[in-house]
C-alpha atoms as a PDB file:
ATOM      1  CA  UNK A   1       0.000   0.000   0.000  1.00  0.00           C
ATOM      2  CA  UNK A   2       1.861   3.581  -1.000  1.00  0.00           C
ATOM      3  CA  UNK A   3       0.740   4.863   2.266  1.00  0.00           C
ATOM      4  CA  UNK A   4       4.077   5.654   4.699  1.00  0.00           C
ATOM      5  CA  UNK A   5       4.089   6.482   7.991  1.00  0.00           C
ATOM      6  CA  UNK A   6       6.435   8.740   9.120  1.00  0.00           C
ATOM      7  CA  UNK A   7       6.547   8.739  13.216  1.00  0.00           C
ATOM      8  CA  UNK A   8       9.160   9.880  15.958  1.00  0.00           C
ATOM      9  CA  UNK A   9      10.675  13.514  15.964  1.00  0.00           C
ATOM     10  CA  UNK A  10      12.760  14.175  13.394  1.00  0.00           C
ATOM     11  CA  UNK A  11      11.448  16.581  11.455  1.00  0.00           C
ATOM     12  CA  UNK A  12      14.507  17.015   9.005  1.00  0.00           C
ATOM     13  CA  UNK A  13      15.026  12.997   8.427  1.00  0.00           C
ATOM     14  CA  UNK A  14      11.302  13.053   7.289  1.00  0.00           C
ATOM     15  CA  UNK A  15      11.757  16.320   4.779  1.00  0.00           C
ATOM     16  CA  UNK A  16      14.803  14.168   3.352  1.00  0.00           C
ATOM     17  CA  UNK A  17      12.710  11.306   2.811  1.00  0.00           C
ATOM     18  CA  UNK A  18      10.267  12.838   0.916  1.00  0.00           C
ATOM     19  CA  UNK A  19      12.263  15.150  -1.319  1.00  0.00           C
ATOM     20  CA  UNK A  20      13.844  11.554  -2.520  1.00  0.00           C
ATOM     21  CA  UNK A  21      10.990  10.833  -3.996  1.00  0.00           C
ATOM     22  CA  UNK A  22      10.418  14.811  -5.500  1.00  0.00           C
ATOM     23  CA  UNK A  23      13.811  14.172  -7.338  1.00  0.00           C
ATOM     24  CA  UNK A  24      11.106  12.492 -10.298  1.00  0.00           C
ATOM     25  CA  UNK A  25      10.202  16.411 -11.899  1.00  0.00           C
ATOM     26  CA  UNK A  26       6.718  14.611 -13.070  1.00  0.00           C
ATOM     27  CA  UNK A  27       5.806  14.140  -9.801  1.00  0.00           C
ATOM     28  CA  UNK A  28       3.013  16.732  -8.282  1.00  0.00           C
ATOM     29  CA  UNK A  29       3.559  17.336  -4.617  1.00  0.00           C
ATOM     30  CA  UNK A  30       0.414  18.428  -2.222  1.00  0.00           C
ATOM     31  CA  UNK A  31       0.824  19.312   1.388  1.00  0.00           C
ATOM     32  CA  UNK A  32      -2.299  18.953   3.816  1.00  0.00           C
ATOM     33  CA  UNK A  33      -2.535  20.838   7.421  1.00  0.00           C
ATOM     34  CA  UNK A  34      -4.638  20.232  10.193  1.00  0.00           C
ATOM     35  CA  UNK A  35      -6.387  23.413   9.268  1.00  0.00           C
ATOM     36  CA  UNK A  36      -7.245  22.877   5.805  1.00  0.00           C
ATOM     37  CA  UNK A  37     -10.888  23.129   5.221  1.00  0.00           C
ATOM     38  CA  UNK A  38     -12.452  19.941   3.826  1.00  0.00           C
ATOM     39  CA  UNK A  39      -9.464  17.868   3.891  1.00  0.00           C
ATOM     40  CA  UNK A  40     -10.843  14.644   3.730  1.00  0.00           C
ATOM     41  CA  UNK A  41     -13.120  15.247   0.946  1.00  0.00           C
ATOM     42  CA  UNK A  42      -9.733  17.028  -0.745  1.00  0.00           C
ATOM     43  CA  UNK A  43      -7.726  13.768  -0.654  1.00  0.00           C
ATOM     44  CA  UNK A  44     -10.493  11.402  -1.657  1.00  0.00           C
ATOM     45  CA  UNK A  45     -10.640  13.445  -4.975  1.00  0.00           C
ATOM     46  CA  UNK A  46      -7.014  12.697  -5.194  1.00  0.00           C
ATOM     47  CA  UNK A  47      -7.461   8.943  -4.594  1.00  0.00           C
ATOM     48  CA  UNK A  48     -10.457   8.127  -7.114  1.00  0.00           C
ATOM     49  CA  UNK A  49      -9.806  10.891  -9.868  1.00  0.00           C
ATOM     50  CA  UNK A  50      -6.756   9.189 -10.953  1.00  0.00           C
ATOM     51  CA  UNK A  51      -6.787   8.463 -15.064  1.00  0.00           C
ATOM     52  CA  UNK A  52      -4.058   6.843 -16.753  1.00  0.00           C
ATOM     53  CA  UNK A  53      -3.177   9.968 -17.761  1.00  0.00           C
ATOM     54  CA  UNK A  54      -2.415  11.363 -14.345  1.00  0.00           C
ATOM     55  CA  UNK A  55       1.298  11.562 -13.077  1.00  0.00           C
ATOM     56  CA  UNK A  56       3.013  10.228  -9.350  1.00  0.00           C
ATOM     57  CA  UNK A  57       1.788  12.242  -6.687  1.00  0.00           C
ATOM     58  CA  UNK A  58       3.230  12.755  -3.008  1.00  0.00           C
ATOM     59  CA  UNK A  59       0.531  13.606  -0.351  1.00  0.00           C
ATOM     60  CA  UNK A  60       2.474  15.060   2.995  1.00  0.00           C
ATOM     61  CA  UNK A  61      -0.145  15.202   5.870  1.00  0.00           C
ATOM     62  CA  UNK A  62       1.527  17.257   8.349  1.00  0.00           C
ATOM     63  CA  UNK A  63       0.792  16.833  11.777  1.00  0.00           C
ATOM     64  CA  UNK A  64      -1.152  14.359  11.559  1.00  0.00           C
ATOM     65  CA  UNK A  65      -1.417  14.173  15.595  1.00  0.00           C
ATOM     66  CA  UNK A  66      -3.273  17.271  15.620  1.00  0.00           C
ATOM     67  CA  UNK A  67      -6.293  15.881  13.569  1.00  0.00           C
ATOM     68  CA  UNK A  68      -9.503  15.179  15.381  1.00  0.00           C
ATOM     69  CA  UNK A  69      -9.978  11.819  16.520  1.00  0.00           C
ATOM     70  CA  UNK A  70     -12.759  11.383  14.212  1.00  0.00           C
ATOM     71  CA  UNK A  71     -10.889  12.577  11.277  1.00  0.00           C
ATOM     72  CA  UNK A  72      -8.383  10.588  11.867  1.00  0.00           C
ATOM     73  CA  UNK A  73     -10.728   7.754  11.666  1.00  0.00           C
ATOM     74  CA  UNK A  74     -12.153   8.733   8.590  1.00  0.00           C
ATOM     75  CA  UNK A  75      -8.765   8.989   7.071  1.00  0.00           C
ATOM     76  CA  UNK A  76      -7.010   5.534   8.186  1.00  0.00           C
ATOM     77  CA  UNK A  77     -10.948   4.296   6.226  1.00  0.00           C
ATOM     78  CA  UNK A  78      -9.881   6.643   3.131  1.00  0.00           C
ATOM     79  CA  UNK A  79      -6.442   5.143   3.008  1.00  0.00           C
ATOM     80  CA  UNK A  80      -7.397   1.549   2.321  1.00  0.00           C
ATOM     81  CA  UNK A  81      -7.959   1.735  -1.141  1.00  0.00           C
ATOM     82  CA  UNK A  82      -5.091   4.387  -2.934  1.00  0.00           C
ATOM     83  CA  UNK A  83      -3.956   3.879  -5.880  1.00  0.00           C
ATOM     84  CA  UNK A  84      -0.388   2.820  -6.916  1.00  0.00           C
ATOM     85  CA  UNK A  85       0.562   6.418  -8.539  1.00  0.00           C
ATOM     86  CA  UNK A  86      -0.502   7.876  -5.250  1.00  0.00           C
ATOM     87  CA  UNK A  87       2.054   8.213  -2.130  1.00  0.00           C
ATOM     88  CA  UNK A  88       1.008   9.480   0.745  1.00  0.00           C
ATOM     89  CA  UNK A  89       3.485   9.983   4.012  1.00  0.00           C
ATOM     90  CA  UNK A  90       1.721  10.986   6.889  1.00  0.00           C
ATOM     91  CA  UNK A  91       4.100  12.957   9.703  1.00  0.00           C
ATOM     92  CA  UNK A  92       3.879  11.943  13.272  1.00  0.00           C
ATOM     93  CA  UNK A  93       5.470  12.763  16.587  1.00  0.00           C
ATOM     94  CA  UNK A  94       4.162   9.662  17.645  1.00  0.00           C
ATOM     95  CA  UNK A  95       7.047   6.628  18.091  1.00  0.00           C
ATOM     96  CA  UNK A  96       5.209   3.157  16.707  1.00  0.00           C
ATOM     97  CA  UNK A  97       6.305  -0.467  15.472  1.00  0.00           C
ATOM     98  CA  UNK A  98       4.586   0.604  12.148  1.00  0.00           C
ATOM     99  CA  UNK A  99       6.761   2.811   9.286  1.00  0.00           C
ATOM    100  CA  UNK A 100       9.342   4.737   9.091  1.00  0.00           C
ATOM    101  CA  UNK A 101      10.269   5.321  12.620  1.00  0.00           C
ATOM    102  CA  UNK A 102      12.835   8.479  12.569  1.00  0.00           C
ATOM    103  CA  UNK A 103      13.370   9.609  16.323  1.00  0.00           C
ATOM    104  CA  UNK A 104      15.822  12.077  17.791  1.00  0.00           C
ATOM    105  CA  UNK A 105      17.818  11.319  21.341  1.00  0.00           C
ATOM    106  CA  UNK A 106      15.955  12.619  24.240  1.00  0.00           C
ATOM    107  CA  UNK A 107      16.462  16.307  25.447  1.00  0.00           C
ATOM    108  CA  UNK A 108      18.593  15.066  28.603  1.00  0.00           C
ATOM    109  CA  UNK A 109      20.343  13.017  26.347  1.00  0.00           C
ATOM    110  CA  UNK A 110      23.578  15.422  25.259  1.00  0.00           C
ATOM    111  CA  UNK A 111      26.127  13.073  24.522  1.00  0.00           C
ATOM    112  CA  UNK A 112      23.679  11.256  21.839  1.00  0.00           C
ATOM    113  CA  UNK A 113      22.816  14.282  20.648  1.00  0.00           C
ATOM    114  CA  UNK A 114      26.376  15.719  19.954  1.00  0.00           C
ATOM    115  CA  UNK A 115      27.126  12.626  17.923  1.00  0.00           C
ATOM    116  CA  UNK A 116      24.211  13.101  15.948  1.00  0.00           C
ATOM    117  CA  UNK A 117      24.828  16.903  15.040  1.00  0.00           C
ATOM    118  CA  UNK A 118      28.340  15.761  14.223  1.00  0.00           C
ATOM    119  CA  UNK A 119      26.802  13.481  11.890  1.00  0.00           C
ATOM    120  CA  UNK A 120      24.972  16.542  10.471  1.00  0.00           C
ATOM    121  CA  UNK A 121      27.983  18.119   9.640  1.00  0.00           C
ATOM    122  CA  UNK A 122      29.309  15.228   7.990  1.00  0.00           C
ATOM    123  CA  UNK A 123      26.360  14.221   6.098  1.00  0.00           C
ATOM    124  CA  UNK A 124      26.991  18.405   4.703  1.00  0.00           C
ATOM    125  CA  UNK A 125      30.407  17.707   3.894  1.00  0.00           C
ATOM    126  CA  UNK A 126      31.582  19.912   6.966  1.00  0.00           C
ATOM    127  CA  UNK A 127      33.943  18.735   9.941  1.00  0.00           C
ATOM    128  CA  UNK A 128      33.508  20.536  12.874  1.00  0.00           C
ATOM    129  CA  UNK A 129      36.171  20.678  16.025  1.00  0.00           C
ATOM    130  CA  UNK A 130      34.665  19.149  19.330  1.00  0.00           C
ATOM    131  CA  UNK A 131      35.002  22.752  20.893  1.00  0.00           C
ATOM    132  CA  UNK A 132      33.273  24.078  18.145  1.00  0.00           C
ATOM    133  CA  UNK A 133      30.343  21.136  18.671  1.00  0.00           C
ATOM    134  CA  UNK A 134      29.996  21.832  21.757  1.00  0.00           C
ATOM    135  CA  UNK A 135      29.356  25.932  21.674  1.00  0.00           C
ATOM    136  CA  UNK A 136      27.095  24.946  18.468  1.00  0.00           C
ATOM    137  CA  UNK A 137      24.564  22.443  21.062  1.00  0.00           C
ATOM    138  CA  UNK A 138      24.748  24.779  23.832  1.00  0.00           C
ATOM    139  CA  UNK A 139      23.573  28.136  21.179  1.00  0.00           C
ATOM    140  CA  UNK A 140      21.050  25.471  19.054  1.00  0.00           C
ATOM    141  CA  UNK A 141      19.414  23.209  21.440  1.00  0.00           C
ATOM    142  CA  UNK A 142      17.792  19.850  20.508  1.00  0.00           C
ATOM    143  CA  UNK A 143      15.686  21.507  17.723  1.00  0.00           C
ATOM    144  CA  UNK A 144      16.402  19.448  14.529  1.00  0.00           C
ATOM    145  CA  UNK A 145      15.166  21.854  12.077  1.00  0.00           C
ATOM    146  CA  UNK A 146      17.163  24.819  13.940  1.00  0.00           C
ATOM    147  CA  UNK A 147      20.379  22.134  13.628  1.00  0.00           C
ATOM    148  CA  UNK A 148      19.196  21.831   9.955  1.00  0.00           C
ATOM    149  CA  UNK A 149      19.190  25.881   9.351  1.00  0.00           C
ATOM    150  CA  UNK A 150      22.426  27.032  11.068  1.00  0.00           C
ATOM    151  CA  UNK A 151      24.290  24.231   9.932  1.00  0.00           C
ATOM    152  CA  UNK A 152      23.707  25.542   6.420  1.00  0.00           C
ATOM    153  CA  UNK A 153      24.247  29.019   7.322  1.00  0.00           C
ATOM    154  CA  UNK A 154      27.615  27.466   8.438  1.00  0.00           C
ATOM    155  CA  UNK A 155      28.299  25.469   4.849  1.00  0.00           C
ATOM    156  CA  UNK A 156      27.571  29.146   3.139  1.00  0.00           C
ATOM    157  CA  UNK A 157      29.862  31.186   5.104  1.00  0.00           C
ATOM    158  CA  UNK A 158      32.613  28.258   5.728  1.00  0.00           C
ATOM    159  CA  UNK A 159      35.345  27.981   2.899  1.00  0.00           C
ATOM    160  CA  UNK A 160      37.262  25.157   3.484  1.00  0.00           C
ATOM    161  CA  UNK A 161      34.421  23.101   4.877  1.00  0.00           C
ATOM    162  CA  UNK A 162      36.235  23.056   8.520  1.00  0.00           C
ATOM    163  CA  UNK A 163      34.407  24.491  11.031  1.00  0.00           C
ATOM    164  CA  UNK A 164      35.745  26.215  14.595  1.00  0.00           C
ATOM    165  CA  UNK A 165      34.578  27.703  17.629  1.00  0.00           C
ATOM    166  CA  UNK A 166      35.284  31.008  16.350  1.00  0.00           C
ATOM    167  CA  UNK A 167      33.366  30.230  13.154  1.00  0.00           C
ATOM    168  CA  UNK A 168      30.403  29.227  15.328  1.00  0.00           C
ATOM    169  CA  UNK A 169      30.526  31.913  17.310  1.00  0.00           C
ATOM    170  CA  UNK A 170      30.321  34.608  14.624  1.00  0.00           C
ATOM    171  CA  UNK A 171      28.000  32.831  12.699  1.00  0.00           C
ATOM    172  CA  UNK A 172      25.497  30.876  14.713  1.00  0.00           C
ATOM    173  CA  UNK A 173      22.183  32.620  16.485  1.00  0.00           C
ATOM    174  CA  UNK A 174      21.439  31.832  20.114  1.00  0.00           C
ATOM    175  CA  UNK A 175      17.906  30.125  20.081  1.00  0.00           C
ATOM    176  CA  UNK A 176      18.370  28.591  24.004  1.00  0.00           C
ATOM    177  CA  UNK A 177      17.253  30.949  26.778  1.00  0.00           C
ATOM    178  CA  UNK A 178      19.688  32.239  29.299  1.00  0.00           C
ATOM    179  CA  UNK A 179      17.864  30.405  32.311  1.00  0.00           C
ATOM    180  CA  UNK A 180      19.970  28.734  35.006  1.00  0.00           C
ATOM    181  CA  UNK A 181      22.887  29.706  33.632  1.00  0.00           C
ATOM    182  CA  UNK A 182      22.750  33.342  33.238  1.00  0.00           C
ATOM    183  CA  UNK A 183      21.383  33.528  36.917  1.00  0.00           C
ATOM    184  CA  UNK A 184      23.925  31.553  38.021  1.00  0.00           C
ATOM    185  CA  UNK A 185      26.737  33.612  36.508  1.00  0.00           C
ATOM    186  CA  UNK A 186      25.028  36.796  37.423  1.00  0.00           C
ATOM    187  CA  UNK A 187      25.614  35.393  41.261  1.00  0.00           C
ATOM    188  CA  UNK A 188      29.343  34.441  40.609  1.00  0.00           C
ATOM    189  CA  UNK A 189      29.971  37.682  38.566  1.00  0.00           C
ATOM    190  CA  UNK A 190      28.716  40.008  41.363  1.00  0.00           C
ATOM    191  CA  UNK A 191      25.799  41.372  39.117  1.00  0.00           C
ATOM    192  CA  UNK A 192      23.317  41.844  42.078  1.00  0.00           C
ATOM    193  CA  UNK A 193      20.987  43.899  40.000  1.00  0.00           C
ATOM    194  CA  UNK A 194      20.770  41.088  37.474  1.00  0.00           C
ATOM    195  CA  UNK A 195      20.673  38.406  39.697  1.00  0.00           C
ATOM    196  CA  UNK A 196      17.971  39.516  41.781  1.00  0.00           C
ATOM    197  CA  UNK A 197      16.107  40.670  38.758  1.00  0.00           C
ATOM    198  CA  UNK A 198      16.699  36.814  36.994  1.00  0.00           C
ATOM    199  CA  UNK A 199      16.084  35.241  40.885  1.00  0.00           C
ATOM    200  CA  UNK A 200      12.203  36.740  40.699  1.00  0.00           C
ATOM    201  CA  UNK A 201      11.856  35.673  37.005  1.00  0.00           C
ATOM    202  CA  UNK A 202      12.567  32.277  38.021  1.00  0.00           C
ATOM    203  CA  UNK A 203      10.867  31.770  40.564  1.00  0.00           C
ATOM    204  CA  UNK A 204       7.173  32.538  38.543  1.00  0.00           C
ATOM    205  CA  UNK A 205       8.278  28.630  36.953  1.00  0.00           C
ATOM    206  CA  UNK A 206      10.679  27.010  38.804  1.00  0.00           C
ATOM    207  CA  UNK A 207      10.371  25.194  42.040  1.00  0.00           C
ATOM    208  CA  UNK A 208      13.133  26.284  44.746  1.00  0.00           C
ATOM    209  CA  UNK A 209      14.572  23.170  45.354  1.00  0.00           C
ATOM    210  CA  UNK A 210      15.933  23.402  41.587  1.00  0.00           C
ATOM    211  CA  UNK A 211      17.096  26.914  41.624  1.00  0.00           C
ATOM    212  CA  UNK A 212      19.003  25.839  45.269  1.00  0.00           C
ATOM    213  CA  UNK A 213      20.288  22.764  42.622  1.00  0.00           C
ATOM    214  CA  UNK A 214      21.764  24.291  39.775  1.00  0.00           C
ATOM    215  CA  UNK A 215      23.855  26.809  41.868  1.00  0.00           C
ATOM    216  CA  UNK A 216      25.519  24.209  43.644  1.00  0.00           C
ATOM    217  CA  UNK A 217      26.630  22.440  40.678  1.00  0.00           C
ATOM    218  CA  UNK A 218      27.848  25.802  39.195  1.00  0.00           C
ATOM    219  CA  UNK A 219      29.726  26.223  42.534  1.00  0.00           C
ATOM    220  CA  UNK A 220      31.227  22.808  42.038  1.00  0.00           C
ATOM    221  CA  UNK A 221      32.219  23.562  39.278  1.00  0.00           C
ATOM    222  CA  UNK A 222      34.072  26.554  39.681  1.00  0.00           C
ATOM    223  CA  UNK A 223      35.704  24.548  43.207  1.00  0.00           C
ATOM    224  CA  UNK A 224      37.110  21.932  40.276  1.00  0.00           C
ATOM    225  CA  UNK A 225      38.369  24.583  38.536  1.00  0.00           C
ATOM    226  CA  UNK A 226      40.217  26.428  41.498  1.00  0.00           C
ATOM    227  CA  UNK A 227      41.533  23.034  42.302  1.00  0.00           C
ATOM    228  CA  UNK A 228      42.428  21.877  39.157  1.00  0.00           C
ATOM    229  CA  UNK A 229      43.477  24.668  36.699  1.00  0.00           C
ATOM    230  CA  UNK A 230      47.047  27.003  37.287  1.00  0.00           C
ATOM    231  CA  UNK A 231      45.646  30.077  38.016  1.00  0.00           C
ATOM    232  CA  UNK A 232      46.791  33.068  35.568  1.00  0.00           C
ATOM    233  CA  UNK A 233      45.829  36.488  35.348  1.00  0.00           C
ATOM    234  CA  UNK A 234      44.626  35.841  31.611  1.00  0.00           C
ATOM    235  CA  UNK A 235      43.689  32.546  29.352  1.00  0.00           C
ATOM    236  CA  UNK A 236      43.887  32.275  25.605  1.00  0.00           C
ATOM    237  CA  UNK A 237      41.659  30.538  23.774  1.00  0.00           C
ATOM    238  CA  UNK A 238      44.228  27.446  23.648  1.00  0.00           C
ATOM    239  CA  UNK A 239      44.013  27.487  27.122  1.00  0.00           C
ATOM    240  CA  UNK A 240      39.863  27.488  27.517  1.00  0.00           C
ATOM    241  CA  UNK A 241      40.114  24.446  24.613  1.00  0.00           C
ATOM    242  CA  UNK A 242      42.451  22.222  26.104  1.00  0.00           C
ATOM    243  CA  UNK A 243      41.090  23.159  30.012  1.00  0.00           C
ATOM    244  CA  UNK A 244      37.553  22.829  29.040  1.00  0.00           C
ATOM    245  CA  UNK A 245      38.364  19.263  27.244  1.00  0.00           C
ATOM    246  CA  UNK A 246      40.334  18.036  30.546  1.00  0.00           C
ATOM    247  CA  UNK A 247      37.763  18.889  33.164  1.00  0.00           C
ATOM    248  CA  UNK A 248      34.693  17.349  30.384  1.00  0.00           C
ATOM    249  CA  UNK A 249      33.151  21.121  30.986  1.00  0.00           C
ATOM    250  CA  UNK A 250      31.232  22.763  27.623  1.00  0.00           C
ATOM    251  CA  UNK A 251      32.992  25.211  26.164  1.00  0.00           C
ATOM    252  CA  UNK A 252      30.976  28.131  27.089  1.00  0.00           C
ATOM    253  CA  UNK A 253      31.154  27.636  30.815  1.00  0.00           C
ATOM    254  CA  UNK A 254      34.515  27.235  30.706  1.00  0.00           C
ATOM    255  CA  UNK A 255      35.283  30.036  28.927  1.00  0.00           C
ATOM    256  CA  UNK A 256      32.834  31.954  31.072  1.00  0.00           C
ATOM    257  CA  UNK A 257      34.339  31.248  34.132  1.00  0.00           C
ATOM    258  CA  UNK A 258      37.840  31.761  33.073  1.00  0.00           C
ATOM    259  CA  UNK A 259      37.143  35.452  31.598  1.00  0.00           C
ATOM    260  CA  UNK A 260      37.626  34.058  28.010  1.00  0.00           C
ATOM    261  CA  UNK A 261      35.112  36.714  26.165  1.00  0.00           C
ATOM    262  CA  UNK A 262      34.085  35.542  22.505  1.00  0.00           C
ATOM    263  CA  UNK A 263      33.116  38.153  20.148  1.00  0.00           C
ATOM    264  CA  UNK A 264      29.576  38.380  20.259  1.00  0.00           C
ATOM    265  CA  UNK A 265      29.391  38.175  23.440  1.00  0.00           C
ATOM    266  CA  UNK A 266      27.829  41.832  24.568  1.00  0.00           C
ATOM    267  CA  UNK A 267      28.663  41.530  28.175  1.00  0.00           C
ATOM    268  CA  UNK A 268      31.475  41.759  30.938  1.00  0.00           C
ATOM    269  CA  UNK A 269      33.066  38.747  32.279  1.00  0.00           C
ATOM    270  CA  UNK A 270      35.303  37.804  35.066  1.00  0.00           C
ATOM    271  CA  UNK A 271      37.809  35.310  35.562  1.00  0.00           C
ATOM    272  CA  UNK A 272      36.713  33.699  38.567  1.00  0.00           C
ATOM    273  CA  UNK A 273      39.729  32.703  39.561  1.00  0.00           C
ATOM    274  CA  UNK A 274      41.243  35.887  40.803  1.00  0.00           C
ATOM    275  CA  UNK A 275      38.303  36.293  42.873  1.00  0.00           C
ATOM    276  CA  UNK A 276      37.599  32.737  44.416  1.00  0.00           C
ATOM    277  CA  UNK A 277      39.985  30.387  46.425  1.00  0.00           C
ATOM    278  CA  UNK A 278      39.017  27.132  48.120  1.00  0.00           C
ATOM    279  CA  UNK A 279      38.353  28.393  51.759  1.00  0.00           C
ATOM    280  CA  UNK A 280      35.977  30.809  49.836  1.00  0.00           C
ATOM    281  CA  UNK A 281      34.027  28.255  47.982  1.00  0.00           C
ATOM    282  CA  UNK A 282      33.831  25.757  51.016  1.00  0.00           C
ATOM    283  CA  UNK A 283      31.997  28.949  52.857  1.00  0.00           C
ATOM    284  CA  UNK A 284      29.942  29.432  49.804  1.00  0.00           C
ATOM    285  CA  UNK A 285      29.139  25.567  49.532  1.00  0.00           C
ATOM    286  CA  UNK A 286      28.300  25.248  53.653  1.00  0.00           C
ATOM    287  CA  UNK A 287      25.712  28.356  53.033  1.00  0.00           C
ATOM    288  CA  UNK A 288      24.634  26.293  49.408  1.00  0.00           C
ATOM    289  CA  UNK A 289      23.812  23.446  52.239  1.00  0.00           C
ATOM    290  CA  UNK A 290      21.953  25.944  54.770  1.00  0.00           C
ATOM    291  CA  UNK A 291      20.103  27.703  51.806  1.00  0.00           C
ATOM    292  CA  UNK A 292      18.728  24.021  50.780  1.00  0.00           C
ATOM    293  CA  UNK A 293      17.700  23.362  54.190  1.00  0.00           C
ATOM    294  CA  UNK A 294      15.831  26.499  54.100  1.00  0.00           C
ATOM    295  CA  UNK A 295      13.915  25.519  50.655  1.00  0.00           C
ATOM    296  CA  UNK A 296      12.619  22.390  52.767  1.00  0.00           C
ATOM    297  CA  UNK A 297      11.995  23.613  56.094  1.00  0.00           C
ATOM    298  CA  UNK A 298      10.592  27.300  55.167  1.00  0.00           C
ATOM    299  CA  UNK A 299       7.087  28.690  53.638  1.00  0.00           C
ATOM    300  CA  UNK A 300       8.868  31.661  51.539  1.00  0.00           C
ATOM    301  CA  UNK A 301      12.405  30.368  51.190  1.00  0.00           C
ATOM    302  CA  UNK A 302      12.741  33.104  48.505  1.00  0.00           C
ATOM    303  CA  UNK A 303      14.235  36.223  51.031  1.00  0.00           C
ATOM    304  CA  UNK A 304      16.754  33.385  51.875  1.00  0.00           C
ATOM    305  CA  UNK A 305      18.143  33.192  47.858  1.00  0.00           C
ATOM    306  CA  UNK A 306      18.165  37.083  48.226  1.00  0.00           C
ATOM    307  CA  UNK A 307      20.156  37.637  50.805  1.00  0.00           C
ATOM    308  CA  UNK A 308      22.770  34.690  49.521  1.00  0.00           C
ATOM    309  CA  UNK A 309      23.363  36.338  46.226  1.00  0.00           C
ATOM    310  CA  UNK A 310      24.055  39.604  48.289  1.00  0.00           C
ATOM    311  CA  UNK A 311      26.627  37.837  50.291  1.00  0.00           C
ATOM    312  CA  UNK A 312      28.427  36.383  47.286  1.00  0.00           C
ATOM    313  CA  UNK A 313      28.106  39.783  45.046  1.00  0.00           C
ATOM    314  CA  UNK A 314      29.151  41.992  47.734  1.00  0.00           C
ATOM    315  CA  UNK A 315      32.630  39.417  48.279  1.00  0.00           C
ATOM    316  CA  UNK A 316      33.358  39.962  44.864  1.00  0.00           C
ATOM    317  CA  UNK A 317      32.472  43.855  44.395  1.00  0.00           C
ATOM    318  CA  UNK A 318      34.878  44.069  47.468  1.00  0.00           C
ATOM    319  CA  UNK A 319      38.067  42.138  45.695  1.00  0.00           C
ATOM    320  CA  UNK A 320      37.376  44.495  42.950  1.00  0.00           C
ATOM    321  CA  UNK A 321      37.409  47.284  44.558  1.00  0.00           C
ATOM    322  CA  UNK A 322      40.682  46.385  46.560  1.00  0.00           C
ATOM    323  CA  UNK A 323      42.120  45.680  42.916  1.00  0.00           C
ATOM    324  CA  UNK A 324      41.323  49.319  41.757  1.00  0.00           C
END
């Protein structure tokens, strides 16, 4: 039966599909969305006005998830009888033992899904450095169709065909939203304004007990990096590469918390290490541990998160000051 179902989430793997079978110029292509007015009736003109006349012809249903119930009833009906000049694919989100199953790693999943935007790449004739992969997933996200878009903007613009972490950096738009990380830099940079302003933003979506999360690990973090890394007054970017590849840290943090600017980037950074020593983080970390105990034990924790990124931001606004 030339009926195809497409399922899972990869929206580019199922655009690829199709245009294989577009490659024939006699072939007449017809999308249908959920919105479409009479749909059904639409495509059972296409099925049973076919004449031997009549070319190939690719029906896409897009979305097909989104369908009524009943529709979709009255479709999978339609579809029994198509004829052999007739191919229809019909796009799901849904994962199934039937078709073309074409699923993407899981959102959580980052190692997966840095092998299979380095596949990307390759599949485009492009070979991209692991720094430069990494600063790519953490601007793109797990959107497949965003992957699909700046990895061509990258094919245009590259000349050789290898790509770097400069490359993506001058090149590639940031679709991910500052979130955690922002905050959480806004804390070790001594931005109080910013902090506070991202701390009351947050907390409209996020439970405590997450917010209290991700600033311990950034914390440990920057203690592995005090403990681990010479400390200079400067890096280069040979330094944030091969640092950032020892410790298994993305690019961007690194970077970040080194005082490593890239080019786009449109604010001030610090290196954290002139400002942070052990005894300073273990203080930090022991009022990490009291601040959690507050999220569990307290009604409004939130005055508690307040008055820790005061106590951090003030330490560093004082170092700097001493430095001037």
């Amino acid at each position: 039966m030339p009926v195809t179902f497409l399922t899972g989430a990869s929206e580019t793997k199922k655009e690829e599909l199709i245009k294989e079978l577009l490659k024939d110029e006699k072939t007449e292509y017809i999308r249908i969305h959920p919105d479409d007015p009479d749909k059904l009736n639409f495509l059972r003109s296409i099925i049973n006005t076919r004449t031997i006349f009549s070319g190939k012809t690719v029906v896409d249903i897009i979305d097909f998830d989104s369908w009524r119930s009943q529709e979709q009833k009255r479709f999978l009906e339609l579809i029994k009888s198509v004829p052999e000049d007739v191919h229809i694919f019909v796009r799901s989100q849904k994962s199934t033992t039937k078709g073309v199953n074409l699923d993407l790693p899981k959102p959580w999943e980052t190692d997966r899904w840095l092998e299979w935007i380095e596949k990307r790449f390759r599949e485009n004739g492009l070979n991209i450095t692991k720094d430069a992969l990494q600063l790519f997933f953490s601007k793109v996200g797990t959107n497949d169709l965003l992957v699909e878009r700046e990895i061509e903007k990258l094919k245009a613009y590259s000349e050789t065909g290898n790509i770097s972490a400069e490359d993506v950096e001058e090149v590639v738009f940031t679709y991910q939203t500052p979130g955690y990380d922002e905050f959480c830099f806004a804390v070790s940079e001594g931005k109080r304004k910013l902090a506070h302003a991202l701390l009351s933003q947050m907390w409209k979506s996020t439970e405590p007990v997450v917010i209290s999360a991700v600033l311990v690990n950034h914390f440990l973090d920057l203690f592995k990096l005090v403990v681990l890394v010479t400390r200079k007054r400067y890096y280069t970017w040979p330094d944030v590469s091969r640092i950032s590849k020892e410790l298994g840290m993305p690019v961007p943090r690194a970077a970040r918390f080194l005082g490593f600017a890239f080019k786009a980037w449109k604010f001030k950074v610090i290196n954290h290490l002139l400002y942070y020593d052990t005894t300073k983080l273990e203080s930090i970390l022991r009022k990490l541990y009291e601040l959690d105990r507050s999220v569990k034990s307290e009604e409004d924790p939130k005055p508690f998160f307040h008055e820790f990124i005061e106590e951090v931001a003030l330490d560093v606004y004082s170092v700097q000051r001493d430095e001037e």
